[in-house]
PDB file of N, CA and C in Angstrom:
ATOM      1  N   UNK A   1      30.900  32.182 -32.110  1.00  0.00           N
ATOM      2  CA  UNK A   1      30.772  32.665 -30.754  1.00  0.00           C
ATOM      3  C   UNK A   1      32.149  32.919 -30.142  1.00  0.00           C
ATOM      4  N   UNK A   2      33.191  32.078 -30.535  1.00  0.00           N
ATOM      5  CA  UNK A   2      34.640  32.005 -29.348  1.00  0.00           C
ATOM      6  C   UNK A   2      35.086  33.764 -30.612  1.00  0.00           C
ATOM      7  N   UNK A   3      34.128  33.991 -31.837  1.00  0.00           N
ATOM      8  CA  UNK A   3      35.191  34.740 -32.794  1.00  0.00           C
ATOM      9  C   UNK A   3      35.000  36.730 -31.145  1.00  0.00           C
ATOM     10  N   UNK A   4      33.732  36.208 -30.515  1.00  0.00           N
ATOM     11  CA  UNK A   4      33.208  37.836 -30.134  1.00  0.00           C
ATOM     12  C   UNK A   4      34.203  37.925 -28.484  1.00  0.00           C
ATOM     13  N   UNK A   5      34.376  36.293 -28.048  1.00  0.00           N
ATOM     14  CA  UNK A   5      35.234  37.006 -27.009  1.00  0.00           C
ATOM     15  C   UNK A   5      36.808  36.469 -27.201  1.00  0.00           C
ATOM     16  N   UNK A   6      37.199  36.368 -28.731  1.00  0.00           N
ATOM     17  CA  UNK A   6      38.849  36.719 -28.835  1.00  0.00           C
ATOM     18  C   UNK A   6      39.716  37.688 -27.796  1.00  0.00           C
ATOM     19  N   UNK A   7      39.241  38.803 -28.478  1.00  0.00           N
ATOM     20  CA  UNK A   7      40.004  40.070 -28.429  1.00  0.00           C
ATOM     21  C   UNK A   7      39.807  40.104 -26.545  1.00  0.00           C
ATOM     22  N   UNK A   8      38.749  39.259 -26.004  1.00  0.00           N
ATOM     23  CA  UNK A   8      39.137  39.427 -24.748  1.00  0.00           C
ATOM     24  C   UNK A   8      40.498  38.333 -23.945  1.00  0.00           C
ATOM     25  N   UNK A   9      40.135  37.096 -24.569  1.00  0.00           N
ATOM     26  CA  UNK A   9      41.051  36.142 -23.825  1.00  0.00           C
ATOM     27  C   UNK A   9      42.447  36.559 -24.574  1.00  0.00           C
ATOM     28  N   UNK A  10      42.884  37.393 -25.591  1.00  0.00           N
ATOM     29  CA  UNK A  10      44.221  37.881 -25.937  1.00  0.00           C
ATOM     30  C   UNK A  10      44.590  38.943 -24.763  1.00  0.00           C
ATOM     31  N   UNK A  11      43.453  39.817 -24.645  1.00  0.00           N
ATOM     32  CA  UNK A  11      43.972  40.673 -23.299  1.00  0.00           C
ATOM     33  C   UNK A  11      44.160  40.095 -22.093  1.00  0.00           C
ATOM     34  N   UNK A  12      43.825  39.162 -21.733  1.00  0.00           N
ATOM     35  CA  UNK A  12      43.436  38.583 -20.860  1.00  0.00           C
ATOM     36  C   UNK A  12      45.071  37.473 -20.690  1.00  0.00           C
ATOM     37  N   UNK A  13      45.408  37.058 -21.768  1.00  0.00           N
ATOM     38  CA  UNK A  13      46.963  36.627 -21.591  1.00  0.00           C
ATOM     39  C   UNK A  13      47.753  37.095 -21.981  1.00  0.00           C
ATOM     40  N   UNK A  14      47.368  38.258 -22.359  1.00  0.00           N
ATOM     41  CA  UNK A  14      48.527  39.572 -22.257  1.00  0.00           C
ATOM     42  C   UNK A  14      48.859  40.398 -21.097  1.00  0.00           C
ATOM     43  N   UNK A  15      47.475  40.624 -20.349  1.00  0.00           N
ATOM     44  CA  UNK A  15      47.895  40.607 -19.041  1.00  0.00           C
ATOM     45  C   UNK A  15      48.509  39.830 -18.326  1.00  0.00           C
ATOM     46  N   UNK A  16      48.063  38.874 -18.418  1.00  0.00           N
ATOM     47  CA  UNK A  16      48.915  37.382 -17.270  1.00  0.00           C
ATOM     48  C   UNK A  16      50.276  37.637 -17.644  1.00  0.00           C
ATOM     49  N   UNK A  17      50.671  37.194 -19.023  1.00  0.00           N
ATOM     50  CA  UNK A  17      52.079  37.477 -19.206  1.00  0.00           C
ATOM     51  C   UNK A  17      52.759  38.216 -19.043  1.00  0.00           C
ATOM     52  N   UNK A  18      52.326  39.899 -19.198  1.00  0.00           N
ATOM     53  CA  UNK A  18      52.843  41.186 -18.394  1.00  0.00           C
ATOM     54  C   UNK A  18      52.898  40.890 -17.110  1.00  0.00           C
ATOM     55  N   UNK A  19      51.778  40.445 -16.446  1.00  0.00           N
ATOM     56  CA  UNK A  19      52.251  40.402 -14.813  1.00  0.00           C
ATOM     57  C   UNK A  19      53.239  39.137 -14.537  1.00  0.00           C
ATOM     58  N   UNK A  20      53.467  38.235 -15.003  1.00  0.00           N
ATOM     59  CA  UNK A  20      54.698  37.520 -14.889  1.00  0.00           C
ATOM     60  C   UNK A  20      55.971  37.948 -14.548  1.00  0.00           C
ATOM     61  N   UNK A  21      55.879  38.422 -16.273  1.00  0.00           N
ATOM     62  CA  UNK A  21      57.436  39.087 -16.539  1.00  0.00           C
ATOM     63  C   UNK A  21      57.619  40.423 -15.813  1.00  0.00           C
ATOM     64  N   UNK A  22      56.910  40.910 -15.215  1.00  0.00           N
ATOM     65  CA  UNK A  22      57.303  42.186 -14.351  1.00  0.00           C
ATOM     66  C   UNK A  22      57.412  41.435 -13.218  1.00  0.00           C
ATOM     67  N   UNK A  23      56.806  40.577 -12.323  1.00  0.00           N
ATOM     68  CA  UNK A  23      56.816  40.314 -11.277  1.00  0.00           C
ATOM     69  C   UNK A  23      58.411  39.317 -11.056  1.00  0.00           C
ATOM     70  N   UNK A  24      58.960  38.387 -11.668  1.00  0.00           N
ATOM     71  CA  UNK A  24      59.898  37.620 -12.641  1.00  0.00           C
ATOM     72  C   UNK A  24      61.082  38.702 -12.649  1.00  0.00           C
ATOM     73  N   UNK A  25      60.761  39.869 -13.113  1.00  0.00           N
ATOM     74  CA  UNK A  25      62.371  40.324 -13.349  1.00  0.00           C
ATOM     75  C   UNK A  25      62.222  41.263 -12.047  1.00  0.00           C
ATOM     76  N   UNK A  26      61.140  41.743 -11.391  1.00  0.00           N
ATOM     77  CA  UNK A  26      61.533  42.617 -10.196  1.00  0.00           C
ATOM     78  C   UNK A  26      62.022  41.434  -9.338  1.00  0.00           C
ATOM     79  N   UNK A  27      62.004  40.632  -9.045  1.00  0.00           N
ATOM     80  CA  UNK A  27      62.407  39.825  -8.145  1.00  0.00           C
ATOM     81  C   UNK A  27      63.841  39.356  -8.053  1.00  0.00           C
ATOM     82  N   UNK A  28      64.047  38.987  -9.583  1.00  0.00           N
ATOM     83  CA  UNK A  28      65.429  38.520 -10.630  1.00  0.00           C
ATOM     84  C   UNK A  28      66.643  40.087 -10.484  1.00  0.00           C
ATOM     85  N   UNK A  29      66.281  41.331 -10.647  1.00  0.00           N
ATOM     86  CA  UNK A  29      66.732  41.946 -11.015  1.00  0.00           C
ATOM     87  C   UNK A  29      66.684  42.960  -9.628  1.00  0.00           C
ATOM     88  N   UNK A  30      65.622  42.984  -8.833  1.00  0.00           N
ATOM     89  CA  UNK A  30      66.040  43.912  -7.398  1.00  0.00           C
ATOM     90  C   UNK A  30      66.453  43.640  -6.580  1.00  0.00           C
ATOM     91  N   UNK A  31      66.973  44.676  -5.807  1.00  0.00           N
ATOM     92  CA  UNK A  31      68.351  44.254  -4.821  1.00  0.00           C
ATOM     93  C   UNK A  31      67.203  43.536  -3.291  1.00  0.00           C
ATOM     94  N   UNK A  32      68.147  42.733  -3.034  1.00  0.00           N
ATOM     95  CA  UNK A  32      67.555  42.112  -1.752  1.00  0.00           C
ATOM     96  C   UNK A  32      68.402  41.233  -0.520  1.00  0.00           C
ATOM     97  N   UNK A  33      68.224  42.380   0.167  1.00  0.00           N
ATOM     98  CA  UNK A  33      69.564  42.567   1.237  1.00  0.00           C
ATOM     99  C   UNK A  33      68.639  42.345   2.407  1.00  0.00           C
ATOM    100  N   UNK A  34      68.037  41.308   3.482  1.00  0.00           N
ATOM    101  CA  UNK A  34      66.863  41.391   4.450  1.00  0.00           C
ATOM    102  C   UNK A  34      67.703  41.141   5.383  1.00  0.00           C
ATOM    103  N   UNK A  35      67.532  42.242   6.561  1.00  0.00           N
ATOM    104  CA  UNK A  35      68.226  41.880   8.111  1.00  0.00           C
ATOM    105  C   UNK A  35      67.199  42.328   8.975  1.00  0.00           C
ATOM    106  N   UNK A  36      67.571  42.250  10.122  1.00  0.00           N
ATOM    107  CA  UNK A  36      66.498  41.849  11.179  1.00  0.00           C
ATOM    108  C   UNK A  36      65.709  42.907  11.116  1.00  0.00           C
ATOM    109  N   UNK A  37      65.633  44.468  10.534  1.00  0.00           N
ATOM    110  CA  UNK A  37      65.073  45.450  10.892  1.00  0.00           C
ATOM    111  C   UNK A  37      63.794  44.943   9.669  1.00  0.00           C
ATOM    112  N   UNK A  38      64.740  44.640   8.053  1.00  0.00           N
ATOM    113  CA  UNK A  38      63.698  44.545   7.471  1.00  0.00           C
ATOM    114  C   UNK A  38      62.317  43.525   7.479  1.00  0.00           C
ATOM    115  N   UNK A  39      62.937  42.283   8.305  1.00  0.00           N
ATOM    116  CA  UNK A  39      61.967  40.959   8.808  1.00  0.00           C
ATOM    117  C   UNK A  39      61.423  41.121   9.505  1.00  0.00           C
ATOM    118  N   UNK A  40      61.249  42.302  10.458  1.00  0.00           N
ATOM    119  CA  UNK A  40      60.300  42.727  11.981  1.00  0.00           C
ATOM    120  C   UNK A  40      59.345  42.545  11.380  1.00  0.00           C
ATOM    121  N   UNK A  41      58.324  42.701  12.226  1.00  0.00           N
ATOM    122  CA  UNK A  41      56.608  42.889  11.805  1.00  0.00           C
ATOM    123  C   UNK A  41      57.045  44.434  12.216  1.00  0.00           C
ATOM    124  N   UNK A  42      55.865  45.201  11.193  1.00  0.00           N
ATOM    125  CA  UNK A  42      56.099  46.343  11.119  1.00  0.00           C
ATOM    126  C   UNK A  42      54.334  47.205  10.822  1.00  0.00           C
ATOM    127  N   UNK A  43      53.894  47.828  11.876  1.00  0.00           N
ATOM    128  CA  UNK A  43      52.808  48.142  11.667  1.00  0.00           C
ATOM    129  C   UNK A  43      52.349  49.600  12.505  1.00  0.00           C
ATOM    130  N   UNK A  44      52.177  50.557  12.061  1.00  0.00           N
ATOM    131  CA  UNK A  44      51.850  51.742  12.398  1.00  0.00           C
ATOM    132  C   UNK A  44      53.222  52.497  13.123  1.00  0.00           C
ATOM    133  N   UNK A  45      53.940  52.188  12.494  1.00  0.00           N
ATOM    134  CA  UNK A  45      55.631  52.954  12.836  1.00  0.00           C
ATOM    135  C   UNK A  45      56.120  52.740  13.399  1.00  0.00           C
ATOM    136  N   UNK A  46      55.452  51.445  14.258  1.00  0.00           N
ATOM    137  CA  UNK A  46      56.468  51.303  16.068  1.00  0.00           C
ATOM    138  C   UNK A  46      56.297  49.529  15.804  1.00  0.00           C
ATOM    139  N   UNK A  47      57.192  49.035  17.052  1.00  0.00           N
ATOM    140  CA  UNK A  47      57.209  47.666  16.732  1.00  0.00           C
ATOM    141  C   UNK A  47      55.956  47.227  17.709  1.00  0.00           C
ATOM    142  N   UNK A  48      55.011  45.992  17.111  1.00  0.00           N
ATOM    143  CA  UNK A  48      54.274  45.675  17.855  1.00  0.00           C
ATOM    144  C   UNK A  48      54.490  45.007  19.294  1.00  0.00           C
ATOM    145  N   UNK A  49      53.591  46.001  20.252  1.00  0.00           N
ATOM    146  CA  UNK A  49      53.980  45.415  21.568  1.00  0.00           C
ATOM    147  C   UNK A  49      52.983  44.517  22.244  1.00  0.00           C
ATOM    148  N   UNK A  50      51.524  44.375  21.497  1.00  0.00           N
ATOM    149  CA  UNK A  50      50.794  43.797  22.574  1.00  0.00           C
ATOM    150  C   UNK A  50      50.286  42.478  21.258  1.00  0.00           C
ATOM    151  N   UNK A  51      49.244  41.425  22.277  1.00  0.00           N
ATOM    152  CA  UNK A  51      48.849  40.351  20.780  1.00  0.00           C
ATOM    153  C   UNK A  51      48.160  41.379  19.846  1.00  0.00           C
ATOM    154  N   UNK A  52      48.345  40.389  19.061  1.00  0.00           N
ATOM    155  CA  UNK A  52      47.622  40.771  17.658  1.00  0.00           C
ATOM    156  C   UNK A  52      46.399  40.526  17.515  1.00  0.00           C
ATOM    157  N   UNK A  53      45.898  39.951  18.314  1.00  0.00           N
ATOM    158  CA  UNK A  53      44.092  39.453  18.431  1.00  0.00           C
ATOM    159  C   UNK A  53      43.749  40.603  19.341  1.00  0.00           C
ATOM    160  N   UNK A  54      44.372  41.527  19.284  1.00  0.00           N
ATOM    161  CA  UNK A  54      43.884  42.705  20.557  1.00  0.00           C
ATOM    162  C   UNK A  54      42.898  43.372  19.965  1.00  0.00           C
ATOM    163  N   UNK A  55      41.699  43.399  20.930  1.00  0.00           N
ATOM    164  CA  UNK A  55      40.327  44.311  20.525  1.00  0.00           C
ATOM    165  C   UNK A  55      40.141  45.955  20.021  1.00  0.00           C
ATOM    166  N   UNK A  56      39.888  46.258  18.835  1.00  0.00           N
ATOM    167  CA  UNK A  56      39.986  47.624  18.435  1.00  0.00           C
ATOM    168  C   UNK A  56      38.299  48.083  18.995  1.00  0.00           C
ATOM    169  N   UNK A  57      38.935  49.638  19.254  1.00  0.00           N
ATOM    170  CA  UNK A  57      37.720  50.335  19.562  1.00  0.00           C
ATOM    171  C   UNK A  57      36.427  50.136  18.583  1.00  0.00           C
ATOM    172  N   UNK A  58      35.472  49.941  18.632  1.00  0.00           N
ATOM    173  CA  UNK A  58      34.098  50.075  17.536  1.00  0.00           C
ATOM    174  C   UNK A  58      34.159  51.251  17.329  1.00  0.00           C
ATOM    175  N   UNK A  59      34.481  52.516  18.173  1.00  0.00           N
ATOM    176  CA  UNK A  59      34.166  53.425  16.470  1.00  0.00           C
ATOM    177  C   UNK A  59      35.284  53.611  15.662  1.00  0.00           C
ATOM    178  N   UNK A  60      36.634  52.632  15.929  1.00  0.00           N
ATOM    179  CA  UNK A  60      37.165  52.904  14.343  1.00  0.00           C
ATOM    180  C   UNK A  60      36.820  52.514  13.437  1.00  0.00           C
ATOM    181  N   UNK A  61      36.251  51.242  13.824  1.00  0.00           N
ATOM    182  CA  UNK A  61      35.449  50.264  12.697  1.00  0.00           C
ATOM    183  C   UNK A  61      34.345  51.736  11.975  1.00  0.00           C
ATOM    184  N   UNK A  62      33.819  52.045  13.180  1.00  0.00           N
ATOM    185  CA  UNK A  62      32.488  52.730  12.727  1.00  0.00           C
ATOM    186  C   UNK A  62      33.117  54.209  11.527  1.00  0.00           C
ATOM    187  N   UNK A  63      34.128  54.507  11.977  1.00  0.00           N
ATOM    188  CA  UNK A  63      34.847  55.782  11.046  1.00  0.00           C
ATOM    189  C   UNK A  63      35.026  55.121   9.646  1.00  0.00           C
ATOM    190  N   UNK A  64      35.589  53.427   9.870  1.00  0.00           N
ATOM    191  CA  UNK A  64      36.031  53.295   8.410  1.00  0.00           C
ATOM    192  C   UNK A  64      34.851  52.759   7.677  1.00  0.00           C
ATOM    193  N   UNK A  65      33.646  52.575   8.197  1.00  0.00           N
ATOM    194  CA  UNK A  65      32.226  52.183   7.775  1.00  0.00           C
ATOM    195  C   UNK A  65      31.684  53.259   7.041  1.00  0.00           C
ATOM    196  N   UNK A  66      32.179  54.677   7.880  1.00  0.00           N
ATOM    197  CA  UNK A  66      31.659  55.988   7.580  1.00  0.00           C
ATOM    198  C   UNK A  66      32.244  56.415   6.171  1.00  0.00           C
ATOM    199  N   UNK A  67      33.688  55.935   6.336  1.00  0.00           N
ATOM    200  CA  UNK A  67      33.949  56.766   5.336  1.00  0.00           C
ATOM    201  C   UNK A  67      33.945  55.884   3.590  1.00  0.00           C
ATOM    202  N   UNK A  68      34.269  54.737   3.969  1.00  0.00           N
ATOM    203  CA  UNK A  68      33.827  53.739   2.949  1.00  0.00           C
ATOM    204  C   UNK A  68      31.992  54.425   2.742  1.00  0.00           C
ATOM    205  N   UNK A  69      31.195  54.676   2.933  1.00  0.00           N
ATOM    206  CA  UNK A  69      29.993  54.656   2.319  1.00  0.00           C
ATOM    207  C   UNK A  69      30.168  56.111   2.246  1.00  0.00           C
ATOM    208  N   UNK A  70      30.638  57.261   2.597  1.00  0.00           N
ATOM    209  CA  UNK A  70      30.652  58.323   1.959  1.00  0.00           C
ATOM    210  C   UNK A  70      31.704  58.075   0.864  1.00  0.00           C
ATOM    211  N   UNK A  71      32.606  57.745   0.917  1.00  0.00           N
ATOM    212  CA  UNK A  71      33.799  57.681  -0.113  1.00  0.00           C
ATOM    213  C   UNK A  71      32.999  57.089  -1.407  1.00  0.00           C
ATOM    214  N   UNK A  72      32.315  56.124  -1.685  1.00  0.00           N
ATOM    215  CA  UNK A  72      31.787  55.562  -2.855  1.00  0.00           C
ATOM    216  C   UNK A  72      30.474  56.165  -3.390  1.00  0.00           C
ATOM    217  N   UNK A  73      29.704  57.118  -2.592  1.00  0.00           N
ATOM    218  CA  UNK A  73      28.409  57.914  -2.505  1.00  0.00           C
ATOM    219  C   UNK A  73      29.398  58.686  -3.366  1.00  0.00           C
ATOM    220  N   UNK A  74      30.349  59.164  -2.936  1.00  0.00           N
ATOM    221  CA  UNK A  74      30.935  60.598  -3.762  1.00  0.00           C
ATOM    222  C   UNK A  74      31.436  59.800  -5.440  1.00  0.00           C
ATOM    223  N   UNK A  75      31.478  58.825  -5.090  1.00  0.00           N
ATOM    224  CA  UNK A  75      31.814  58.332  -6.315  1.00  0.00           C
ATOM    225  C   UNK A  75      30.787  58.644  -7.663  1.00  0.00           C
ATOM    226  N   UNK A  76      29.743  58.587  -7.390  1.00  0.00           N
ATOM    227  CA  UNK A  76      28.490  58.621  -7.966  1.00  0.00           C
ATOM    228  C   UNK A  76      28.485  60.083  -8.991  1.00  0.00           C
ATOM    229  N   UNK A  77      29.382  61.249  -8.314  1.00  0.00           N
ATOM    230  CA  UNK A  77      29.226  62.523  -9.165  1.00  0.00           C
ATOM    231  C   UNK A  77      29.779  62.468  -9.778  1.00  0.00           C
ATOM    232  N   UNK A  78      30.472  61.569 -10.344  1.00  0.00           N
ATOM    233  CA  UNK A  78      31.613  61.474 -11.421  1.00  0.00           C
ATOM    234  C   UNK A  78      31.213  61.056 -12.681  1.00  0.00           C
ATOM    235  N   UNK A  79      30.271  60.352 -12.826  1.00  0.00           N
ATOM    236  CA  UNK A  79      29.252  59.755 -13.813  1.00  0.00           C
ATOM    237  C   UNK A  79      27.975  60.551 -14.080  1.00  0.00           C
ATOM    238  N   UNK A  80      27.361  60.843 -13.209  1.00  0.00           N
ATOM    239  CA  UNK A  80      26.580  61.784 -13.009  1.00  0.00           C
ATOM    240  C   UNK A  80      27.076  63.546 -13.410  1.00  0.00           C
ATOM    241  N   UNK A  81      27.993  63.895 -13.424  1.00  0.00           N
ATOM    242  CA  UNK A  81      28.694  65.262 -14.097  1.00  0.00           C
ATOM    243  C   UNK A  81      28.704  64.902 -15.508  1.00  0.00           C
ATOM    244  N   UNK A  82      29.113  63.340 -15.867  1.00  0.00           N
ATOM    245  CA  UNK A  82      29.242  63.251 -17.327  1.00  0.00           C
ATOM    246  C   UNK A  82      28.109  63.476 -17.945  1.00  0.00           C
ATOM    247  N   UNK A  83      27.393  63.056 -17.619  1.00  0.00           N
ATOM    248  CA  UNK A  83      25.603  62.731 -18.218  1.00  0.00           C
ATOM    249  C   UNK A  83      25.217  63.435 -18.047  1.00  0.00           C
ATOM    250  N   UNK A  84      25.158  64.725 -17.111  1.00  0.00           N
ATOM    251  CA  UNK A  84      24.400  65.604 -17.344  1.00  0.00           C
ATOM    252  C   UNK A  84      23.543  66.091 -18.465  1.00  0.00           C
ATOM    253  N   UNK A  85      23.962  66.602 -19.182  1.00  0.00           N
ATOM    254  CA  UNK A  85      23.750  66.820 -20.234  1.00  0.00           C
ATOM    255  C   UNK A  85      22.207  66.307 -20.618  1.00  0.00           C
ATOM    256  N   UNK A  86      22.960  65.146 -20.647  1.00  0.00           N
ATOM    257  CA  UNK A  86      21.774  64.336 -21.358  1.00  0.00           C
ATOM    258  C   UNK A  86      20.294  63.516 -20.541  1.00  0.00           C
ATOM    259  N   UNK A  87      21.114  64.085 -19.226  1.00  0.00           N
ATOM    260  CA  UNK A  87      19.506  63.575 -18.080  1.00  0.00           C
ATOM    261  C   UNK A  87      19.088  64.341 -17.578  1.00  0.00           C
ATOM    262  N   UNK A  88      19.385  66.220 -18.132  1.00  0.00           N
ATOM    263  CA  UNK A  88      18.411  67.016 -17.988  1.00  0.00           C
ATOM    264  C   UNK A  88      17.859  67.315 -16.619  1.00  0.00           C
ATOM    265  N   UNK A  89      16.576  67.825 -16.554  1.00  0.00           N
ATOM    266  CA  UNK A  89      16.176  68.531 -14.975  1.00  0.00           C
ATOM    267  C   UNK A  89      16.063  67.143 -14.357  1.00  0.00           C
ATOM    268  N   UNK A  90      15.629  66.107 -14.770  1.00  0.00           N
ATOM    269  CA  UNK A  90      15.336  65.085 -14.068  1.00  0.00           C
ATOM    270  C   UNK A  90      16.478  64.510 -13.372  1.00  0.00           C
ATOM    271  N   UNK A  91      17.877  64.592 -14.019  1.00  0.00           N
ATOM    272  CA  UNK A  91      18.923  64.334 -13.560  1.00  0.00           C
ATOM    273  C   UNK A  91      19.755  65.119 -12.453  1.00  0.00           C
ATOM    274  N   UNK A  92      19.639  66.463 -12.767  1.00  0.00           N
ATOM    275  CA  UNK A  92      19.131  67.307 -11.454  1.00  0.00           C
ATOM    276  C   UNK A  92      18.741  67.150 -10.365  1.00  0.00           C
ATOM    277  N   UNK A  93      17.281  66.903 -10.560  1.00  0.00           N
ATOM    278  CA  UNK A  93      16.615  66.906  -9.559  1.00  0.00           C
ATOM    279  C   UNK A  93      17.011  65.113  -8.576  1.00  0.00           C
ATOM    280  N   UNK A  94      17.112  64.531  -9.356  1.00  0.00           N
ATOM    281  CA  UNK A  94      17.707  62.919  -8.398  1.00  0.00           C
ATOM    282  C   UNK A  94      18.920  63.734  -7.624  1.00  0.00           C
ATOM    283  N   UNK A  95      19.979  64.490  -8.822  1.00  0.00           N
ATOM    284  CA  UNK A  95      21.185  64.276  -7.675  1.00  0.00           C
ATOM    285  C   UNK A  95      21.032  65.027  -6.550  1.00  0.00           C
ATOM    286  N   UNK A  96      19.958  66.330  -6.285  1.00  0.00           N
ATOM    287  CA  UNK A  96      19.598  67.117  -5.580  1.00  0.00           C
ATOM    288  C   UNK A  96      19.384  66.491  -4.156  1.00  0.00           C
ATOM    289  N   UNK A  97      18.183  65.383  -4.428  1.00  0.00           N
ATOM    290  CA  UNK A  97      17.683  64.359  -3.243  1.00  0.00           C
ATOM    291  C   UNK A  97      18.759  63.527  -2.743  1.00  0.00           C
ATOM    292  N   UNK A  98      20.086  63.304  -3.647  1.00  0.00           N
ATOM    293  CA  UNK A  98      20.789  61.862  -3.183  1.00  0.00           C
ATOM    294  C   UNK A  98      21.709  62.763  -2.380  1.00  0.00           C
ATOM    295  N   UNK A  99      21.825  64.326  -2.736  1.00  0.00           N
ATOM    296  CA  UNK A  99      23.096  65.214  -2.120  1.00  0.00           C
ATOM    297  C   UNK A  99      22.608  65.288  -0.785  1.00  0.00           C
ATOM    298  N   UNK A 100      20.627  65.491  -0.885  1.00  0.00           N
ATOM    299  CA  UNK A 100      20.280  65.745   0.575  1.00  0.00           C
ATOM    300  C   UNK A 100      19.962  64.784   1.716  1.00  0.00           C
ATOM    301  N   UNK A 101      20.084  63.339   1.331  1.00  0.00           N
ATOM    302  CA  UNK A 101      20.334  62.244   1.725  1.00  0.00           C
ATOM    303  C   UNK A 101      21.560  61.762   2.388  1.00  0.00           C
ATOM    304  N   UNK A 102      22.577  62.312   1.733  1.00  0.00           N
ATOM    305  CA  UNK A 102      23.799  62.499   2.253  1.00  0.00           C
ATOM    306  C   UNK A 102      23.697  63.367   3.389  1.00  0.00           C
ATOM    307  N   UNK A 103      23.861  64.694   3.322  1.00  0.00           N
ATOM    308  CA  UNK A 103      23.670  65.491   4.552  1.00  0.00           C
ATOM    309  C   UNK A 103      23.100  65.258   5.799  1.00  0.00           C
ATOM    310  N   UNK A 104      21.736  64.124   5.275  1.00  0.00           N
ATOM    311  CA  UNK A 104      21.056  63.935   6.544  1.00  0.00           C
ATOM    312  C   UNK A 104      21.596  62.893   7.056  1.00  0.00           C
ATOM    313  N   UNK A 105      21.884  61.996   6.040  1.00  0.00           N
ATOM    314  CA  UNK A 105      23.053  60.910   7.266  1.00  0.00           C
ATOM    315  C   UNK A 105      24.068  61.491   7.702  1.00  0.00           C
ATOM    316  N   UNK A 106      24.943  62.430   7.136  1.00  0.00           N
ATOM    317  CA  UNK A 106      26.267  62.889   7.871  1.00  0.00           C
ATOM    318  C   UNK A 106      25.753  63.986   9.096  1.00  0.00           C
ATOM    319  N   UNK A 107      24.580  64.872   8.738  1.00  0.00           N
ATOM    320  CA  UNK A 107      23.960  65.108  10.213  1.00  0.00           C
ATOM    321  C   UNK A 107      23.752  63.978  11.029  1.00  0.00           C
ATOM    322  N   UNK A 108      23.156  63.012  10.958  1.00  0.00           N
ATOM    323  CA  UNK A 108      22.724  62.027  11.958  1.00  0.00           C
ATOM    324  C   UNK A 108      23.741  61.517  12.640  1.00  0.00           C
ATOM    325  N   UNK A 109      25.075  61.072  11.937  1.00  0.00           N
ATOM    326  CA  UNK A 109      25.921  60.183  12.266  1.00  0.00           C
ATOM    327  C   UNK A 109      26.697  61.677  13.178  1.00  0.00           C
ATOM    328  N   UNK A 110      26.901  63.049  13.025  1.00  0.00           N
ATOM    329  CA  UNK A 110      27.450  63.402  13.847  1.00  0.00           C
ATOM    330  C   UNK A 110      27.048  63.913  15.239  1.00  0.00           C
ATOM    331  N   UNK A 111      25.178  64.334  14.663  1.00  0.00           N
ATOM    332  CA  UNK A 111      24.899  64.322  16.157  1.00  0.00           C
ATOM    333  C   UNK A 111      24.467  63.592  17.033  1.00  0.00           C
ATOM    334  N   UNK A 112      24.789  61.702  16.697  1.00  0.00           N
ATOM    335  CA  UNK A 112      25.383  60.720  17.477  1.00  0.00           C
ATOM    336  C   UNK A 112      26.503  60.366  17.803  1.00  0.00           C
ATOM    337  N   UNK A 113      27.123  61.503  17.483  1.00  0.00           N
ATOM    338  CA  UNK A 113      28.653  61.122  18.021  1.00  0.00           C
ATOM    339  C   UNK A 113      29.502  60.574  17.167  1.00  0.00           C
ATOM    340  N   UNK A 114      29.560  59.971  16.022  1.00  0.00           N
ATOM    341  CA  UNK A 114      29.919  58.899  15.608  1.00  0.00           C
ATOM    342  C   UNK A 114      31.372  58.992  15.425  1.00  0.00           C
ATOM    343  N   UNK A 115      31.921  59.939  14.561  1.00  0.00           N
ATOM    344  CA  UNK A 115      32.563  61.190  14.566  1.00  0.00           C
ATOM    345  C   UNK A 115      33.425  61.590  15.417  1.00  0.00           C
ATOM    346  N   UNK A 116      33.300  61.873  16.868  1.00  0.00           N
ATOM    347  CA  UNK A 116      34.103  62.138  17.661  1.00  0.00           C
ATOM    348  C   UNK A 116      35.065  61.174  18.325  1.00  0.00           C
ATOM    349  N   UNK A 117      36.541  61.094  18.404  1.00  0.00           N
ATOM    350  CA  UNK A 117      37.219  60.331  18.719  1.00  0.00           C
ATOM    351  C   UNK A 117      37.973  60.412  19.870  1.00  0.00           C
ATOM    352  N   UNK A 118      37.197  60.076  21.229  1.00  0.00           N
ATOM    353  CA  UNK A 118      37.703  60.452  22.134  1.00  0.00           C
ATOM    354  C   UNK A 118      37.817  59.739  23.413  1.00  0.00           C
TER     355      UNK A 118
END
């Protein structure tokens, strides 16, 4: 049984050890010169002026909700282009419904506004 997952725990501390020794000599070996500009907190190009517990609008949340579930939906044609082939009209016809599933949420979500940032 330990003979079928070898070849994994060798990758597995071949990685570790690669990420060591890279992490080990970038540290060992890059330049590191820190003055006050580089120690600021540094967040969206400007220096922060108000707390940090400060309340963000809900629909940015709601944009990055939006686009996280379209972003990984689109993920889906990438696997689905491969296989074609081999899942035929039936494979077709699913991605047809999941494309028009999409549309109708990205209709819905825009003619609620969701979308507009204003």
């Amino acid at each position: 049984m330990l003979a079928e997952y070898f070849p994994i725990i060798v990758f597995l501390v071949i990685a570790a050890v690669m990420g060591v020794v890279l992490l080990a000599t970038g540290s060992l070996l890059g330049p590191s010169h820190p003055d006050s500009e580089k120690l600021s907190p540094y967040e969206c190009g400007f220096e922060a002026f108000e707390d940090t517990r400060s309340k963000f609008d809900v629909r940015y949340y709601l944009i990055a909700i939006l686009f996280i579930i379209f972003d990984l939906e689109i993920a889906y044609f990438i696997p689905w282009a491969l296989a074609l082939d081999s899942l035929g009209a039936f494979g077709l016809v699913a991605m047809v419904v999941f494309v028009i599933e999409l549309v109708i949420g990205f209709v819905f979500a825009w003619k609620k506004g969701a979308l507009e940032w204003e």
